[in-house]
C-alpha atoms as a PDB file:
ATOM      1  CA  UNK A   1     -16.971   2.803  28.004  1.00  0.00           C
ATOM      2  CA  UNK A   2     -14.573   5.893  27.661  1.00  0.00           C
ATOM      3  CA  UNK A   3     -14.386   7.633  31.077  1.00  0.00           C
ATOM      4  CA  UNK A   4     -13.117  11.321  30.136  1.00  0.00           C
ATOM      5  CA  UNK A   5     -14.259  13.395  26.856  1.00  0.00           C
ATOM      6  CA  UNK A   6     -11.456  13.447  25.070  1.00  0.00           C
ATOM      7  CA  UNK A   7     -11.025   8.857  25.568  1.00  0.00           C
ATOM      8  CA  UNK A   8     -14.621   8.907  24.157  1.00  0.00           C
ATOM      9  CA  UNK A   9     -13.780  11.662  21.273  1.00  0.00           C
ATOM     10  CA  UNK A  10     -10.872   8.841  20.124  1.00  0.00           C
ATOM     11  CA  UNK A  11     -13.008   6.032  20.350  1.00  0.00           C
ATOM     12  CA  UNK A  12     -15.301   7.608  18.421  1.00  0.00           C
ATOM     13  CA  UNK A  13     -12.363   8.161  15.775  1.00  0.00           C
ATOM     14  CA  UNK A  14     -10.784   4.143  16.073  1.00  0.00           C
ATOM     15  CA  UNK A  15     -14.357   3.371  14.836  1.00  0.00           C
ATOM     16  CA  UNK A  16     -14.856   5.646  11.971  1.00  0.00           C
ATOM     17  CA  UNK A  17     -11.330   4.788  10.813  1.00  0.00           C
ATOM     18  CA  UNK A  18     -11.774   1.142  11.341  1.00  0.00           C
ATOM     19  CA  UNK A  19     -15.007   1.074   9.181  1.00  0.00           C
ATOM     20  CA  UNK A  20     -12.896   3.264   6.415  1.00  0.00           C
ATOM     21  CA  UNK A  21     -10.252   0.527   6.579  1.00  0.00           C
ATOM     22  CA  UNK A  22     -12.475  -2.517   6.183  1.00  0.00           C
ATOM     23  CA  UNK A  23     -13.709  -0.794   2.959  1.00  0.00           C
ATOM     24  CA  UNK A  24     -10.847   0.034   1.468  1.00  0.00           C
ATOM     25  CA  UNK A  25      -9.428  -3.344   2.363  1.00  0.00           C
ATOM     26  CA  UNK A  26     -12.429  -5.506   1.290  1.00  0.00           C
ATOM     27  CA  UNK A  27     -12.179  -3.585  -2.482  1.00  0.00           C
ATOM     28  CA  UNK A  28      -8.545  -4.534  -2.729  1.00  0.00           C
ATOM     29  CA  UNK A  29      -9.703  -8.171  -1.955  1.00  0.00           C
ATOM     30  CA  UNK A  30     -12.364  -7.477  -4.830  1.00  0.00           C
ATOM     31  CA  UNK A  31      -9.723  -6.350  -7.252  1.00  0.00           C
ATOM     32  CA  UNK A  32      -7.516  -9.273  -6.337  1.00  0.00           C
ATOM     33  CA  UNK A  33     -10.684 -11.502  -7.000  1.00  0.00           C
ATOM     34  CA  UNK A  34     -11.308  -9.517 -10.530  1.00  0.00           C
ATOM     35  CA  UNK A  35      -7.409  -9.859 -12.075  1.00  0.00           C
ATOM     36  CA  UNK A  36      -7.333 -13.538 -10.688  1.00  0.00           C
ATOM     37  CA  UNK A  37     -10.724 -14.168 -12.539  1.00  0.00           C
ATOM     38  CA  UNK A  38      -9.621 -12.581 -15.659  1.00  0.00           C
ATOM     39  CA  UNK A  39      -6.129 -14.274 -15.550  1.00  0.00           C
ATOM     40  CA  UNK A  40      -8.279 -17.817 -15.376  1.00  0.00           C
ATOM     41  CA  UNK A  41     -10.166 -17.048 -17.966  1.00  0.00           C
ATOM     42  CA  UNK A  42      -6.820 -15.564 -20.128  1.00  0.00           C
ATOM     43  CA  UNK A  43      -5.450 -18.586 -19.160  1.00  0.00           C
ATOM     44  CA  UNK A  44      -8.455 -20.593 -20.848  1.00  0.00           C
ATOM     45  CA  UNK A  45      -8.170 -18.425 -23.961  1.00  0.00           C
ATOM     46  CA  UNK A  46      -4.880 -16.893 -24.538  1.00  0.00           C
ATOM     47  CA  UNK A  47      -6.031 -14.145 -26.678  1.00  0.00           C
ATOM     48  CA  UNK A  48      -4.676 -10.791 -26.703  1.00  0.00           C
ATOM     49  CA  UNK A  49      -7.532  -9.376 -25.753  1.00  0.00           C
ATOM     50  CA  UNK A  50      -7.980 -11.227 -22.784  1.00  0.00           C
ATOM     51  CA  UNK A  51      -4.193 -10.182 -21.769  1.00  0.00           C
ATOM     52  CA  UNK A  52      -4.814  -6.623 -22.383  1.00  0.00           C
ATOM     53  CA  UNK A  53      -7.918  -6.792 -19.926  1.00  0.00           C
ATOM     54  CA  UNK A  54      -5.883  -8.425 -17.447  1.00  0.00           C
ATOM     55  CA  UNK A  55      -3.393  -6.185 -17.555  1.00  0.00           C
ATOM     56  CA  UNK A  56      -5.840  -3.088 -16.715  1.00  0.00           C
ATOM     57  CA  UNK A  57      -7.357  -5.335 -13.640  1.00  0.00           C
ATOM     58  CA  UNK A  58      -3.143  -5.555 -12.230  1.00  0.00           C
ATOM     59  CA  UNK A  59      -2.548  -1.770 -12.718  1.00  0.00           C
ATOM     60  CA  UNK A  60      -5.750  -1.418 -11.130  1.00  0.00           C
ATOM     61  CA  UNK A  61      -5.028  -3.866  -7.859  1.00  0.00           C
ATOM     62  CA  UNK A  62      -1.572  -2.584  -8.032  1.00  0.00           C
ATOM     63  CA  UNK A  63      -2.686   1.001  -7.581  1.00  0.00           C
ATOM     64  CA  UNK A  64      -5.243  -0.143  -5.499  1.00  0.00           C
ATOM     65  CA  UNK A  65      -2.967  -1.910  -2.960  1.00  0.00           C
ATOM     66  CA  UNK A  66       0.070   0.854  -3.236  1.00  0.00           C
ATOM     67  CA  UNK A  67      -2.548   3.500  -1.731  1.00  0.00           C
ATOM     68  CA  UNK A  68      -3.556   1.187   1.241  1.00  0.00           C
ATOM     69  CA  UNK A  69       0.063   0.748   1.619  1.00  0.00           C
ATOM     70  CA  UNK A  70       0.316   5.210   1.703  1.00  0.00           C
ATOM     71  CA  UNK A  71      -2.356   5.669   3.530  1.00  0.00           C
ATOM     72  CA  UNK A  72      -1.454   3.112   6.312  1.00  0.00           C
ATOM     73  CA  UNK A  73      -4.083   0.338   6.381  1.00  0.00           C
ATOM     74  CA  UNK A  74      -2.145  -2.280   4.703  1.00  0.00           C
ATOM     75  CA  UNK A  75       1.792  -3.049   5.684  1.00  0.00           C
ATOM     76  CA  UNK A  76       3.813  -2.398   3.050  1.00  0.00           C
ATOM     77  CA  UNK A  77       5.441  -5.937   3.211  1.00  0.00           C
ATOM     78  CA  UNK A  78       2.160  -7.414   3.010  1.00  0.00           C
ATOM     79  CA  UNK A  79       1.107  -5.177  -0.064  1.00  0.00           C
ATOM     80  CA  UNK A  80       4.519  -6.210  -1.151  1.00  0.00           C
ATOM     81  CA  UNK A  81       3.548  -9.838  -0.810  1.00  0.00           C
ATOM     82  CA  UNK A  82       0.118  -9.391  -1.962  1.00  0.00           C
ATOM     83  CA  UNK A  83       1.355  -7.772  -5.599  1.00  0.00           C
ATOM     84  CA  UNK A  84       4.105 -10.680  -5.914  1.00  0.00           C
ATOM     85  CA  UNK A  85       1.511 -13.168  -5.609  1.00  0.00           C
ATOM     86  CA  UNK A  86      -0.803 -11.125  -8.205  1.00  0.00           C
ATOM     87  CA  UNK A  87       2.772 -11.259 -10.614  1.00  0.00           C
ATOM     88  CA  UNK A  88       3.129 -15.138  -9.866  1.00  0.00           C
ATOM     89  CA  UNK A  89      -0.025 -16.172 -10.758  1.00  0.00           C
ATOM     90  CA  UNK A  90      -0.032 -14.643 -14.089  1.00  0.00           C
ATOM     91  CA  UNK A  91       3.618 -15.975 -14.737  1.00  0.00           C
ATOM     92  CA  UNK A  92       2.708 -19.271 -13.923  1.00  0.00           C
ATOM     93  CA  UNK A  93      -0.996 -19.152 -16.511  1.00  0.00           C
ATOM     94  CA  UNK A  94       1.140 -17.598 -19.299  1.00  0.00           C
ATOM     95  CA  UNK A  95       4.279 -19.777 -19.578  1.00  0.00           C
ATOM     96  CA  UNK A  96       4.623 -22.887 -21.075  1.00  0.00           C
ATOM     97  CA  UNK A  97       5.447 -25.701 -18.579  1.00  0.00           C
ATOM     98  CA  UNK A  98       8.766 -26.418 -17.943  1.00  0.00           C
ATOM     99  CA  UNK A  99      10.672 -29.330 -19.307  1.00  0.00           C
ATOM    100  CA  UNK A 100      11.883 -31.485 -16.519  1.00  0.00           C
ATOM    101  CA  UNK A 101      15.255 -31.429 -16.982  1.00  0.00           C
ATOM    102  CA  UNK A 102      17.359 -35.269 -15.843  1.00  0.00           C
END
């Protein structure tokens, strides 16, 4: 327990600020979860569509992570990483396979 008023003031803060956090972090896992099931289901289906609706769900992650990167609650090399893997895994569902070469 905070021993002066001002260490029990912060505390107070950390917490509100951690719960903010966990939000805004659990809805960019929830984006994440909503382009990766729409780039499944594209991947099912290629129909143009489909791709148009999973490009809305990656400008909306993307956005979604670049402001947890602003606002401090993600790192920016781990929203970095975390929109490179979101570009991967709809390069690797909308390519054709590669050839193996001898």
């Amino acid at each position: 327990m905070a021993n002066t008023k001002s260490a029990l003031k912060r505390s107070k803060i950390a917490e509100r600020n951690r719960l903010r956090n966990k939000a805004y972090k659990s809805a960019v896992k929830t984006l994440m979860k909503k382009y990766l099931t729409a780039v499944e289901k594209y991947a099912a289906n290629p129909d143009p569509e489909l791709k148009q609706e999973v490009l809305d769900h990656m400008s909306v992650a993307y956005s979604k992570i670049d402001k947890a990167v602003k606002r401090g609650i993600l790192h920016p090399n781990n929203g970095a990483r975390k929109k490179s893997r979101l570009a991967q895994r709809l390069k690797a569902h909308t390519q054709p396979a590669a050839a193996t070469s001898e």
